[in-house]
C-alpha atoms as a PDB file:
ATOM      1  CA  UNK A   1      62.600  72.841 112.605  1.00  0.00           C
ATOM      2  CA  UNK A   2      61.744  73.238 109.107  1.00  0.00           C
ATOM      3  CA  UNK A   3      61.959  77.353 109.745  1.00  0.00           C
ATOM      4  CA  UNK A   4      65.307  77.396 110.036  1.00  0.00           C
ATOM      5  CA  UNK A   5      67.050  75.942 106.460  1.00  0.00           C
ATOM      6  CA  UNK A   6      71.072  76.470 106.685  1.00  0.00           C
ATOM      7  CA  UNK A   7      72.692  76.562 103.414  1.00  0.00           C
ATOM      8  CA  UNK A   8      75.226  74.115 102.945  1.00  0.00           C
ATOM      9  CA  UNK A   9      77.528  75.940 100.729  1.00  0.00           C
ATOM     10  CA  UNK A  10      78.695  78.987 100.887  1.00  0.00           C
ATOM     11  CA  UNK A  11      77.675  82.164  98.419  1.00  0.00           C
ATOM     12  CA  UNK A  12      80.034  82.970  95.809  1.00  0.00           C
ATOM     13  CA  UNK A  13      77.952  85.324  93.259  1.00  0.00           C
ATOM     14  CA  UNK A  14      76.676  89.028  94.779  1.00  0.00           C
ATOM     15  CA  UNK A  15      72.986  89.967  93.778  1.00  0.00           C
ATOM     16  CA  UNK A  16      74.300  93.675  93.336  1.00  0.00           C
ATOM     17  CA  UNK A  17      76.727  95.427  91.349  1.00  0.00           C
ATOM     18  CA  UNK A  18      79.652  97.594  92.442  1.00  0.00           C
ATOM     19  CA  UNK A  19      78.696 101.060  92.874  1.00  0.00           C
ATOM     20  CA  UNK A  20      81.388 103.113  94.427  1.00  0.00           C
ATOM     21  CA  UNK A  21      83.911 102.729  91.436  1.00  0.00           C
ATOM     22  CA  UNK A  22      82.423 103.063  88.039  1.00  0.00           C
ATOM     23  CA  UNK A  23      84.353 100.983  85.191  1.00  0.00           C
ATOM     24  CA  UNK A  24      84.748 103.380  82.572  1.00  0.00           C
ATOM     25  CA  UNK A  25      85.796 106.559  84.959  1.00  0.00           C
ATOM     26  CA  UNK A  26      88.703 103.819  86.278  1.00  0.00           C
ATOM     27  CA  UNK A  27      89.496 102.917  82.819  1.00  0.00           C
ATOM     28  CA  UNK A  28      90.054 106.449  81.697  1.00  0.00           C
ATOM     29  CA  UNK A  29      92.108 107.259  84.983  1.00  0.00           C
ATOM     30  CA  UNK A  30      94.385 104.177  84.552  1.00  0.00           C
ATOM     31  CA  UNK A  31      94.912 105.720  80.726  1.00  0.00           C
ATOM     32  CA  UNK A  32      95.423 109.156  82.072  1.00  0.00           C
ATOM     33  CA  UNK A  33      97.741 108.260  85.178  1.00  0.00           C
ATOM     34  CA  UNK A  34      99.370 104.768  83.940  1.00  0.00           C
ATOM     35  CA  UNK A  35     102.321 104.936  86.496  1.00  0.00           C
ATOM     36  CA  UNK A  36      99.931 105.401  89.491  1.00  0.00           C
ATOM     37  CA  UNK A  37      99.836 104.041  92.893  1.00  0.00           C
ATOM     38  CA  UNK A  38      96.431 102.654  94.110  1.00  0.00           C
ATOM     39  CA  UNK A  39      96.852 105.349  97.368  1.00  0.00           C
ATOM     40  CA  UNK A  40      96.768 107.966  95.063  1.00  0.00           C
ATOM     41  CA  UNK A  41      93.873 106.674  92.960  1.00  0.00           C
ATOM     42  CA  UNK A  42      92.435 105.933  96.147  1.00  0.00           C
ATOM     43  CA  UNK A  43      92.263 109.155  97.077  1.00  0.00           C
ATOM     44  CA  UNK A  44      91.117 110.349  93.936  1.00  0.00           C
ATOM     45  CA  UNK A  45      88.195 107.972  94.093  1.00  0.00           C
ATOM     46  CA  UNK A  46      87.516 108.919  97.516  1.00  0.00           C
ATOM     47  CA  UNK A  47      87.790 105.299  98.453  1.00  0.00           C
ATOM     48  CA  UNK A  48      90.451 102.997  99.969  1.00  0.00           C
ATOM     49  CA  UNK A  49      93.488 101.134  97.986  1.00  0.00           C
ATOM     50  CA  UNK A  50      91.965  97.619  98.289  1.00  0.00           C
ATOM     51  CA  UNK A  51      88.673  99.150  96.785  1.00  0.00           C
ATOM     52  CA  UNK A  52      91.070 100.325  93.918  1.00  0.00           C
ATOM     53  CA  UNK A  53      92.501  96.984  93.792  1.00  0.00           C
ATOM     54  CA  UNK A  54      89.514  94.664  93.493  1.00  0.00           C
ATOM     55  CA  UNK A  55      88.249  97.202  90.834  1.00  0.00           C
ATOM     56  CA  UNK A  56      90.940  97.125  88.841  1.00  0.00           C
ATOM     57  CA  UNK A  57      90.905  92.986  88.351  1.00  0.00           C
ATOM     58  CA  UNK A  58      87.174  93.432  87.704  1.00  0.00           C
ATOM     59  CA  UNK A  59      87.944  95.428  84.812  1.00  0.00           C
ATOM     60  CA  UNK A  60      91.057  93.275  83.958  1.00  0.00           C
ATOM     61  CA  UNK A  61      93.919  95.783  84.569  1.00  0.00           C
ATOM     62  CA  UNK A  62      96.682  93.410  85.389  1.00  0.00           C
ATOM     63  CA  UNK A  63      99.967  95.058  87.717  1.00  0.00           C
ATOM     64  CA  UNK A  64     102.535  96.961  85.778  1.00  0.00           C
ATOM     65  CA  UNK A  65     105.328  95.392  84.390  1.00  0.00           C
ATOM     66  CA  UNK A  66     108.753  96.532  82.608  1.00  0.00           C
ATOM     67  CA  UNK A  67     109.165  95.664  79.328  1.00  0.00           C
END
């Protein structure tokens, strides 16, 4: 039984970085398009709105807000 080790706790770090949405072309799009919805960044990116979303609190782009 010494084969099969389970791990106890669960993952939380990924070994690879995010390829599909590169940081600075987001960046530059959120600059050039600041009143945006993710769909249409989405389809920009070629890549769904939730893709959009989790790349955009990587980079630290928080939601819009009035001011």
């Amino acid at each position: 039984m010494a084969s099969s080790i389970k791990r106890l706790h669960s993952k939380t770090t990924r070994d690879i970085t995010p390829y599909k949405i590169e940081d600075e072309a987001l960046t530059q799009d959120v600059k050039d398009h600041p009143d945006d919805y993710h769909y249409e960044r989405a389809q920009r990116f070629n890549c769904s709105p939730t893709g959009i979303s989790k790349a955009l609190k990587r980079i630290g782009v928080s939601k819009k807000k009035d001011t």
